[in-house]
Protein backbone atom coordinates (compact mmCIF):
# COMPACT_ATOMS: atom_id res chain seq x y z
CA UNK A 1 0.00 0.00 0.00
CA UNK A 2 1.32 3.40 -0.93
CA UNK A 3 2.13 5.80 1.71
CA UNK A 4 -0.32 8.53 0.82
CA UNK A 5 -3.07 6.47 0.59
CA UNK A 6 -2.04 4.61 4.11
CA UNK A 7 -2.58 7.94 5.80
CA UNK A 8 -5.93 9.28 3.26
CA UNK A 9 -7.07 5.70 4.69
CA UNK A 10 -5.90 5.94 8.72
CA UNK A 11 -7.35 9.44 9.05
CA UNK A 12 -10.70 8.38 7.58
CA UNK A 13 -10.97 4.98 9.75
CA UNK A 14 -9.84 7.91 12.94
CA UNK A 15 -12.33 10.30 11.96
CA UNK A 16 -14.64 7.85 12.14
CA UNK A 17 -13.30 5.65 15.34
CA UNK A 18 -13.34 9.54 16.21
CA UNK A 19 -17.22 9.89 15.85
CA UNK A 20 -18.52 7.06 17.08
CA UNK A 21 -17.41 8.13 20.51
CA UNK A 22 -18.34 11.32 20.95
CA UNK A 23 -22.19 10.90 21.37
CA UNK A 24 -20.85 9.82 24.55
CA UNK A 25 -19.72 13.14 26.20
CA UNK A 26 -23.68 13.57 26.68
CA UNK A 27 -24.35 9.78 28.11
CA UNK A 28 -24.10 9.70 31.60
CA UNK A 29 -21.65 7.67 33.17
CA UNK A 30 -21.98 3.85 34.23
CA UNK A 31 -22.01 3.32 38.02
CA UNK A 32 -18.58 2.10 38.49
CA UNK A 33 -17.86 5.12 36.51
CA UNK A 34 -19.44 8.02 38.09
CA UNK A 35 -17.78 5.96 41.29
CA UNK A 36 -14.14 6.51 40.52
CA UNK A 37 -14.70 9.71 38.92
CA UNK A 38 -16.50 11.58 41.63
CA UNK A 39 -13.59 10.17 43.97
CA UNK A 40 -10.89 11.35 42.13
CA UNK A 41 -12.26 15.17 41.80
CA UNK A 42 -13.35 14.98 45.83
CA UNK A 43 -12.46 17.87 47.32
CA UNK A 44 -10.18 16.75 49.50
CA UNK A 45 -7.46 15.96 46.63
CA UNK A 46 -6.59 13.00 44.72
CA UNK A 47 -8.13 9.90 46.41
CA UNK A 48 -5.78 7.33 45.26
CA UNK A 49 -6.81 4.68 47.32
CA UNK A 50 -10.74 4.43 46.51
CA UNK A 51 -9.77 4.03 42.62
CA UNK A 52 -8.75 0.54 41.42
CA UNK A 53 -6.55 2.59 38.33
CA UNK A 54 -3.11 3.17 37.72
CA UNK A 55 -2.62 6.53 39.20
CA UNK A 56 -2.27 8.24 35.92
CA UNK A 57 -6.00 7.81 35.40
CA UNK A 58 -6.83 9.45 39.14
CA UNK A 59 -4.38 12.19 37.54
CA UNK A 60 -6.02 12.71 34.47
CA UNK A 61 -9.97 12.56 36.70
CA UNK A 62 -8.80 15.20 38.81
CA UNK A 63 -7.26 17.63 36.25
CA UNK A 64 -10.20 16.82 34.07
CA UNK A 65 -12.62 17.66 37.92
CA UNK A 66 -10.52 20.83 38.23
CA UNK A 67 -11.50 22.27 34.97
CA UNK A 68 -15.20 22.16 36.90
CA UNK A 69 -17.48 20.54 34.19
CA UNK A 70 -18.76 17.35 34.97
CA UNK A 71 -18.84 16.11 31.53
CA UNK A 72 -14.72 16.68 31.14
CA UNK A 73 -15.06 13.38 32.69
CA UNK A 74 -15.44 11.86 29.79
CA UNK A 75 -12.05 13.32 28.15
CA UNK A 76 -9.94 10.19 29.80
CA UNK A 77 -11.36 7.54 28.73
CA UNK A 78 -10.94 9.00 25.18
CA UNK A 79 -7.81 9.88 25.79
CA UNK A 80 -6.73 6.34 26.43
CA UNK A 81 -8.83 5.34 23.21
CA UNK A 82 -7.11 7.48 21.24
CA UNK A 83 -3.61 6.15 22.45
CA UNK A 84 -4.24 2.80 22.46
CA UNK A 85 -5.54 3.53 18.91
CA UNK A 86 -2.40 5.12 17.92
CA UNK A 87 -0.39 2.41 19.10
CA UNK A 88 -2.02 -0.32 17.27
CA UNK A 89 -1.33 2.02 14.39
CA UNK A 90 2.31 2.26 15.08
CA UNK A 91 2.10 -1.93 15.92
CA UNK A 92 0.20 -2.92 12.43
CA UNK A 93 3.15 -0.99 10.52
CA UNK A 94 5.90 -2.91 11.94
């Protein structure tokens, strides 16, 4: 497969890996969810202990809590979507 149409191709099949995922930012979230999420942006800091995560993702709640919408919430998980999509990306063209 030529180069050019490698990336026409990955930035269509993004777009729409892209789109399929937003309607969620007005969903609201699961229970487990809303549980580790409303712990992480407690006010009394970064609850490390009540979330079963890495700490990166009680990281990324809290700065996402701080920014003081409750639907920013949503941002990580996508965030982790869109890396994990990236590096099956960088795996499949090995």
């Amino acid at each position: 497969m030529k180069p050019q149409r490698f990336w026409r191709l990955l930035t269509l099949i993004f777009l729409f890996f892209f789109l399929i995922r937003l309607p969620g930012f007005w969903l609201a979230m699961a229970e487990d969810e809303q549980f580790w999420a409303i712990a992480s942006v407690a006010p009394n800091g970064l609850q490390y202990h009540l979330v079963p995560h890495p700490p990166l993702t009680v990281f990324l709640y809290s700065l996402a809590g701080l920014a003081g919408q409750w639907r920013l919430l949503h941002i990580v998980p996508l965030l982790f979507s869109i890396g994990i999509f990236i590096l099956t990306v960088m795996f499949a063209r090995k």
